[in-house]
C-alpha atoms as a PDB file:
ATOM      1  CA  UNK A   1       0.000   0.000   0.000  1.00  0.00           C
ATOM      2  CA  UNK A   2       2.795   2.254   0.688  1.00  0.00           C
ATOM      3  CA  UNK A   3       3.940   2.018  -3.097  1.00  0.00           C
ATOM      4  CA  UNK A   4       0.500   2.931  -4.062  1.00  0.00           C
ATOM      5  CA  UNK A   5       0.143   5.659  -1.900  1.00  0.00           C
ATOM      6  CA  UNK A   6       3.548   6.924  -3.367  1.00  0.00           C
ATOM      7  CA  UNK A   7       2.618   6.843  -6.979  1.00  0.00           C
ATOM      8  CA  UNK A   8      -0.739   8.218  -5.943  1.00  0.00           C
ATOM      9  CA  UNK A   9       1.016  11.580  -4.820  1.00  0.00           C
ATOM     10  CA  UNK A  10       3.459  11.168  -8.521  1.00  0.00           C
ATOM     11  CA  UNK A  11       0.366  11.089 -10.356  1.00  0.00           C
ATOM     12  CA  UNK A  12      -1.902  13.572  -8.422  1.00  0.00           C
ATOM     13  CA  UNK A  13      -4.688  10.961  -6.907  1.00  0.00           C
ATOM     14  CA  UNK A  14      -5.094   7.317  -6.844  1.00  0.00           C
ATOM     15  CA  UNK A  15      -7.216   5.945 -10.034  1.00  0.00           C
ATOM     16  CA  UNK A  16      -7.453   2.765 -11.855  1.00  0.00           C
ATOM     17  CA  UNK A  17      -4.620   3.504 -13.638  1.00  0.00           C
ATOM     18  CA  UNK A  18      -2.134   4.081 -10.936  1.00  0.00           C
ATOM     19  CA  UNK A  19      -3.623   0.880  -8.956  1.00  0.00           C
ATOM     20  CA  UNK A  20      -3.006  -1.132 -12.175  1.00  0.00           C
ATOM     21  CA  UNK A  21       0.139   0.250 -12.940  1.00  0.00           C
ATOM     22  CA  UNK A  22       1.693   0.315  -9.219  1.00  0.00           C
ATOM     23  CA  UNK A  23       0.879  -3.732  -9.289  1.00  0.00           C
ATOM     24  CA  UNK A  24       2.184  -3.899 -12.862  1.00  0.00           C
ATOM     25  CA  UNK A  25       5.379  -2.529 -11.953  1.00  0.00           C
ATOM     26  CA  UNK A  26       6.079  -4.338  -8.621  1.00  0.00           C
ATOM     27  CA  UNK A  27       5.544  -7.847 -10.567  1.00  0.00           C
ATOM     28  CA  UNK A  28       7.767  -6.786 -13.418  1.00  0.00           C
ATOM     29  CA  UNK A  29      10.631  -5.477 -11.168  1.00  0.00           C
ATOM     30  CA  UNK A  30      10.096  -8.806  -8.805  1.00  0.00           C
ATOM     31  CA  UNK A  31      10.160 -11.254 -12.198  1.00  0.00           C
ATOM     32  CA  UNK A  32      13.674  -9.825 -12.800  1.00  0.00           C
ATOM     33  CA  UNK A  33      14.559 -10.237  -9.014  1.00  0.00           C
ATOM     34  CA  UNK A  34      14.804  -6.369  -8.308  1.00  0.00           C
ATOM     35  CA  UNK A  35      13.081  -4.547  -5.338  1.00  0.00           C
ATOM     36  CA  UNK A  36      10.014  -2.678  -5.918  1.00  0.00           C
ATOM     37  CA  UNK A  37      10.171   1.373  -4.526  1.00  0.00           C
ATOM     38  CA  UNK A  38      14.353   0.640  -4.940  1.00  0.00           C
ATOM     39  CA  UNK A  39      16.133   2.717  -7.239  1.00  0.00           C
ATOM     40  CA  UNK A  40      18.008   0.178  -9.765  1.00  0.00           C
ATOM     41  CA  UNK A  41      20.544   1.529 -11.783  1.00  0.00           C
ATOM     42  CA  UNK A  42      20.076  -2.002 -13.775  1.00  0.00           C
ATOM     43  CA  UNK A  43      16.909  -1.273 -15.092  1.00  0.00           C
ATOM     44  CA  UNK A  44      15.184   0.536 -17.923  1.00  0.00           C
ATOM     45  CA  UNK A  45      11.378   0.022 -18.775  1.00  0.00           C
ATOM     46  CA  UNK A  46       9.876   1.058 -21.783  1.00  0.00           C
ATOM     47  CA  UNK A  47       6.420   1.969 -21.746  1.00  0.00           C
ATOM     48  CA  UNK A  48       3.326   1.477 -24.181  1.00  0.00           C
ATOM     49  CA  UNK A  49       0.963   4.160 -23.419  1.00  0.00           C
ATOM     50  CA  UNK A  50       1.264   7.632 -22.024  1.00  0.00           C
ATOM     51  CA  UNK A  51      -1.238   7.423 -19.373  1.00  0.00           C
ATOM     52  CA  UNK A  52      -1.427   6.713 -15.651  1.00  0.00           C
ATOM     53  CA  UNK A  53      -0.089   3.552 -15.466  1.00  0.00           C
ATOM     54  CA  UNK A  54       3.028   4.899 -16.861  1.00  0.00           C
ATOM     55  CA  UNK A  55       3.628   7.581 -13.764  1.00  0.00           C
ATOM     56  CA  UNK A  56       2.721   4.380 -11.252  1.00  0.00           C
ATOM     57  CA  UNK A  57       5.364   2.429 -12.941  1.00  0.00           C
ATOM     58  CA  UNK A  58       7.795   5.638 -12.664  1.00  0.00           C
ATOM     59  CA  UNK A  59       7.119   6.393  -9.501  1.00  0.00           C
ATOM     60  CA  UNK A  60       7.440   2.072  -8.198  1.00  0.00           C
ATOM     61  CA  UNK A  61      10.505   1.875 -10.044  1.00  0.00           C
ATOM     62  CA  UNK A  62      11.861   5.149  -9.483  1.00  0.00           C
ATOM     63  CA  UNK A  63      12.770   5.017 -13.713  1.00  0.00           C
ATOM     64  CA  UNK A  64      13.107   8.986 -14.872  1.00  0.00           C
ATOM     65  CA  UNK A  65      12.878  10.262 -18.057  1.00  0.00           C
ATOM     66  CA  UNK A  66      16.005  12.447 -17.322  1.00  0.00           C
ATOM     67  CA  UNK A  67      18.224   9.445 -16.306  1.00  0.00           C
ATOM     68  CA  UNK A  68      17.756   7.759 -19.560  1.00  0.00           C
ATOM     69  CA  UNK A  69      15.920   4.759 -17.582  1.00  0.00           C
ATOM     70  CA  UNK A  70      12.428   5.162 -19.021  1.00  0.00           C
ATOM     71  CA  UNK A  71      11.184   4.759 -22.212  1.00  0.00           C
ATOM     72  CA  UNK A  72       7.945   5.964 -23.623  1.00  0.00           C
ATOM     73  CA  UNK A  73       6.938   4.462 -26.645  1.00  0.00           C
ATOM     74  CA  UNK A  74       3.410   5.625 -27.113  1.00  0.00           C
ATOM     75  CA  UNK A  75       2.022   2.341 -28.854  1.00  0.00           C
ATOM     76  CA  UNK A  76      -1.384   2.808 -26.524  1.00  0.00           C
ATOM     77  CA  UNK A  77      -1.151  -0.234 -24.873  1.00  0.00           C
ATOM     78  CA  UNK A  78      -1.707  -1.431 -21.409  1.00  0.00           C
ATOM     79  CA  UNK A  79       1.700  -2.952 -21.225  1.00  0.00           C
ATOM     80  CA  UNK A  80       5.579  -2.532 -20.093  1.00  0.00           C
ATOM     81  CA  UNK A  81       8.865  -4.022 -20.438  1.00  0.00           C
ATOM     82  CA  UNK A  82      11.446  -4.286 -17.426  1.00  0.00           C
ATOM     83  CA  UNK A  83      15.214  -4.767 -19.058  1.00  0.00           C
ATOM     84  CA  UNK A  84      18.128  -5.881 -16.778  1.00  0.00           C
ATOM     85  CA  UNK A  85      20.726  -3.804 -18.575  1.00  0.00           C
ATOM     86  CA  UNK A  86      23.808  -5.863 -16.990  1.00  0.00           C
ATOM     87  CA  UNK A  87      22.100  -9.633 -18.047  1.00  0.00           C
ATOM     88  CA  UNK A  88      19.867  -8.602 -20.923  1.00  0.00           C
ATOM     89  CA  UNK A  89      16.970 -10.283 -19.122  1.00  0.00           C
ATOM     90  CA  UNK A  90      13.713  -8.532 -20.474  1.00  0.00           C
ATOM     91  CA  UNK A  91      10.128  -9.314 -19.396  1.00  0.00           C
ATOM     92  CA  UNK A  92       6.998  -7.511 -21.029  1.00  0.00           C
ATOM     93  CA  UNK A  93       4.300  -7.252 -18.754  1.00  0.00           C
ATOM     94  CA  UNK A  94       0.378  -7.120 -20.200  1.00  0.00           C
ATOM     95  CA  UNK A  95      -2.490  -5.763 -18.160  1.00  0.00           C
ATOM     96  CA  UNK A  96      -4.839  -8.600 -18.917  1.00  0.00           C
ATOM     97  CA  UNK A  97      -7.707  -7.298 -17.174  1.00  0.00           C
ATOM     98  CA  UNK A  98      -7.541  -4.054 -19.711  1.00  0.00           C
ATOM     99  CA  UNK A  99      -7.467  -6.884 -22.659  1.00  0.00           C
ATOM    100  CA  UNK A 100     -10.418  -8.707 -21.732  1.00  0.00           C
ATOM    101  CA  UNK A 101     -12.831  -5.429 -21.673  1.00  0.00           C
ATOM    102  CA  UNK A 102     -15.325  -5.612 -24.389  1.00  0.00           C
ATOM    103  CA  UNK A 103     -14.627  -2.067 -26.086  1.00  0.00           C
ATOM    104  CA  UNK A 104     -18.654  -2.054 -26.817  1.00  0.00           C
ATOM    105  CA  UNK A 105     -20.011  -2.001 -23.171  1.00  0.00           C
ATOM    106  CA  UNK A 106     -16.934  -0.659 -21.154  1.00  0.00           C
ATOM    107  CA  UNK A 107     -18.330   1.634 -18.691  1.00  0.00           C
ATOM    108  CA  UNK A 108     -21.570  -0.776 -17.562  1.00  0.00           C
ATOM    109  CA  UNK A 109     -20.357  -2.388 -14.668  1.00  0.00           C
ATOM    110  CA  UNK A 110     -17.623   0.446 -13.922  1.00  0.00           C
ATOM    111  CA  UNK A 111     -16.521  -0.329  -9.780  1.00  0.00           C
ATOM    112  CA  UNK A 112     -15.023   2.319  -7.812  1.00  0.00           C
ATOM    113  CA  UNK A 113     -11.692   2.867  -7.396  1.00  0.00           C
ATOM    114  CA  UNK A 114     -11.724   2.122  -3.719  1.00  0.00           C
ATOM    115  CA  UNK A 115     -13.801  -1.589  -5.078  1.00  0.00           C
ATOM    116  CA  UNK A 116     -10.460  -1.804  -7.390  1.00  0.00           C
ATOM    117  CA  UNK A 117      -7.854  -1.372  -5.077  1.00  0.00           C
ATOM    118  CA  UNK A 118      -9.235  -4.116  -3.135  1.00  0.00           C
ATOM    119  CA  UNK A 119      -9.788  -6.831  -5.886  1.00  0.00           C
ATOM    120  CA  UNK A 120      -6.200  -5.861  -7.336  1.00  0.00           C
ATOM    121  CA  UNK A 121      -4.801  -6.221  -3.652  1.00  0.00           C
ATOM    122  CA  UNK A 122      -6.704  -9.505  -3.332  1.00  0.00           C
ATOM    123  CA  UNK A 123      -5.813 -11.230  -6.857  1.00  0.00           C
ATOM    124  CA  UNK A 124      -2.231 -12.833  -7.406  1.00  0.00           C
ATOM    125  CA  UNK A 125      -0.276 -10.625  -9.748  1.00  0.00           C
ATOM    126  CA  UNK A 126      -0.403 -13.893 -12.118  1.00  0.00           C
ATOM    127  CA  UNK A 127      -3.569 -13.642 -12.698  1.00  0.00           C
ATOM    128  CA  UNK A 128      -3.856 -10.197 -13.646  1.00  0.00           C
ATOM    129  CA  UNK A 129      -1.189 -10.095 -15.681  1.00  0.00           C
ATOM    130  CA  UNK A 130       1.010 -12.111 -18.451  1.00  0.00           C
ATOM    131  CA  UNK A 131       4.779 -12.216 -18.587  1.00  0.00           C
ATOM    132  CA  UNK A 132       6.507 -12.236 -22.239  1.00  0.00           C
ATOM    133  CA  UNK A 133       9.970 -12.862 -22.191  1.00  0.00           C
ATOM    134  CA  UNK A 134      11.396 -11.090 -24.701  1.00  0.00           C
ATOM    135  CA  UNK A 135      14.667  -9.860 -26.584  1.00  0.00           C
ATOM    136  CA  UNK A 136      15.383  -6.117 -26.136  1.00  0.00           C
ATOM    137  CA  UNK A 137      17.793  -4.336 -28.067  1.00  0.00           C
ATOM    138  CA  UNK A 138      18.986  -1.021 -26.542  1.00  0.00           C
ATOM    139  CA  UNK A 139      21.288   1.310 -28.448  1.00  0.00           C
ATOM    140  CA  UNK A 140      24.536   2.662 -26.579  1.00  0.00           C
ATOM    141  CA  UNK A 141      22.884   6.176 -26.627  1.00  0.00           C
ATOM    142  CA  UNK A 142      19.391   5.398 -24.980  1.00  0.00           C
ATOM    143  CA  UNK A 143      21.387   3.720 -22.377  1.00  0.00           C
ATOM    144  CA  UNK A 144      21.978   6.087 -18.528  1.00  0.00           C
ATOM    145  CA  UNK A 145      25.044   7.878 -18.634  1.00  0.00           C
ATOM    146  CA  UNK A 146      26.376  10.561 -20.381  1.00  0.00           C
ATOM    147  CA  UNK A 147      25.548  11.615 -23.871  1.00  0.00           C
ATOM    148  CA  UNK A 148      27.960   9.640 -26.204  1.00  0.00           C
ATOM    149  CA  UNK A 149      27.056  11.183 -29.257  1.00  0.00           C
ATOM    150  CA  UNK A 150      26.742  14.820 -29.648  1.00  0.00           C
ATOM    151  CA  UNK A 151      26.123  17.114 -32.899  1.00  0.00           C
ATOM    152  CA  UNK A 152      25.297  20.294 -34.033  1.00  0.00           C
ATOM    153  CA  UNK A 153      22.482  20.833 -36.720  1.00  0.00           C
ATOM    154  CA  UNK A 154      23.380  22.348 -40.000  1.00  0.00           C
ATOM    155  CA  UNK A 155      19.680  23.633 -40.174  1.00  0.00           C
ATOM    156  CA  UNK A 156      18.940  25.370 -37.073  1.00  0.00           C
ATOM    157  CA  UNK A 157      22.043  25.580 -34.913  1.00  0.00           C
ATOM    158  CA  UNK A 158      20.843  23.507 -32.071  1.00  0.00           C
ATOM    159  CA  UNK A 159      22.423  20.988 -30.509  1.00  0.00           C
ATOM    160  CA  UNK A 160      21.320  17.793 -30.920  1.00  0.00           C
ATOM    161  CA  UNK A 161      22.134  14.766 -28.088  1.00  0.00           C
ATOM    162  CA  UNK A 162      22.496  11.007 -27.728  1.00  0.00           C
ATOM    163  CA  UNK A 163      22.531  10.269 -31.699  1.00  0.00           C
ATOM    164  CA  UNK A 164      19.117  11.829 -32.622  1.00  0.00           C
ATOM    165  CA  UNK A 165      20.352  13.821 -35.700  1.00  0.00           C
ATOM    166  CA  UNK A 166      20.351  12.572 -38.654  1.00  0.00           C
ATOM    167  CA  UNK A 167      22.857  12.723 -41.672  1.00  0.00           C
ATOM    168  CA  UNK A 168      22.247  14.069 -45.710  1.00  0.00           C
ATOM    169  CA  UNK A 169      25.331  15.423 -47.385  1.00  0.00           C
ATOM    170  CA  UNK A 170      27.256  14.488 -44.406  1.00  0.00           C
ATOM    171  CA  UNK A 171      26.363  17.443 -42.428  1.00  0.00           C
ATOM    172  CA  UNK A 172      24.374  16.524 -38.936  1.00  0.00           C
ATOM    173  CA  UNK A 173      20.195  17.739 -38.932  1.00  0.00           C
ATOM    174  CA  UNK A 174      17.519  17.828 -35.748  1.00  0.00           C
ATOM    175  CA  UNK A 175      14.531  15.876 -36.497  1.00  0.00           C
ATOM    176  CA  UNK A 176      12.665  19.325 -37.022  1.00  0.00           C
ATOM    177  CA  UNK A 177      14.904  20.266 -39.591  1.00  0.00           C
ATOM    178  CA  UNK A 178      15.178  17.073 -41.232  1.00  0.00           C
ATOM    179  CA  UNK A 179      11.573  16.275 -41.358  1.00  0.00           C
ATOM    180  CA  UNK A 180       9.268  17.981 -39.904  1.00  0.00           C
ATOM    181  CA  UNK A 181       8.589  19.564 -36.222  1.00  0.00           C
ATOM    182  CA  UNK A 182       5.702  19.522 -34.048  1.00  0.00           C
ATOM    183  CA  UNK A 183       6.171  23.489 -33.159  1.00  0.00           C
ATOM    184  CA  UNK A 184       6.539  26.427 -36.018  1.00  0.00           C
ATOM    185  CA  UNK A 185       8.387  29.587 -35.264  1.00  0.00           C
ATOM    186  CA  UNK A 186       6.310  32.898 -34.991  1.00  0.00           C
END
């Protein structure tokens, strides 16, 4: 409960989300033998949806964007993968409650969040969730640490960190010169 409570205060209140994601991330870090609430400088997890169960899994596995040791992917999915970085041991873990709801009459038999956080504390993690063991691979510059690749764009000036340029005519380019950018200057 106190992990709960903690990624309660991350998020802003306790929802389904955060109860889902707060047991989602103390079963992946305990599959790969780690300590749930313990900062592991072993571990990245990549998420699969920018929701609430991704600050419960930040805030159990104390994984930050700015150390390098979380990964959003944004594939929408009720899902996350816990990599040992020394071993290479990788375990994807599904929310199969969130895979079994009928898209059609979601909402019908809605319980509370208080009626949630009791069934999640009362079912094994097991049978909430499935395990994938799968392959990960993790470039050197989305790994913690300092940047190891740094360059300068030929477009805008910026600097650009941890190999995210990209190269035509041999001269370095942000992804908002090179393609496009989500922002346009005034």
């Amino acid at each position: 409960m106190e992990l709960l409570r903690k990624a309660g205060e991350f998020h802003g209140d306790i929802c389904g989300g955060i109860v889902m994601g707060t047991k989602l991330a103390i079963y992946g870090m305990e599959t790969l033998g780690m300590t749930p609430g313990e900062k592991d400088k072993r571990l990245i997890v990549f998420t699969e949806i920018d929701r609430c169960i991704s600050d419960a899994v930040m805030a159990v596995t104390r994984t930050s964007l700015g150390k390098k040791s979380i990964k959003p992917m944004g594939y929408g999915k009720f899902a996350a993968t816990f990599v040992n970085i020394e071993t290479g041991e990788a375990v994807r873990v599904i929310d199969i409650d969130a895979n079994k709801k009928d898209m059609e009459t979601e909402g019908e038999d809605d319980e509370t969040v208080e009626e949630l956080i009791e069934r999640i504390a009362k079912t094994p993690a097991e049978d909430l969730f499935e395990i994938q063991r799968v392959s990960v691979k993790i470039d050197e510059n989305d790994l913690p640490g300092k940047p190891r690749e740094i360059a300068k764009c030929a477009g805008c000036g910026e600097v650009v960190m941890d190999g995210k340029h990209h190269l035509k005519g041999g001269r370095a380019y942000c992804t908002s010169c090179f393609t496009e950018s989500y922002y346009e200057l005034l």
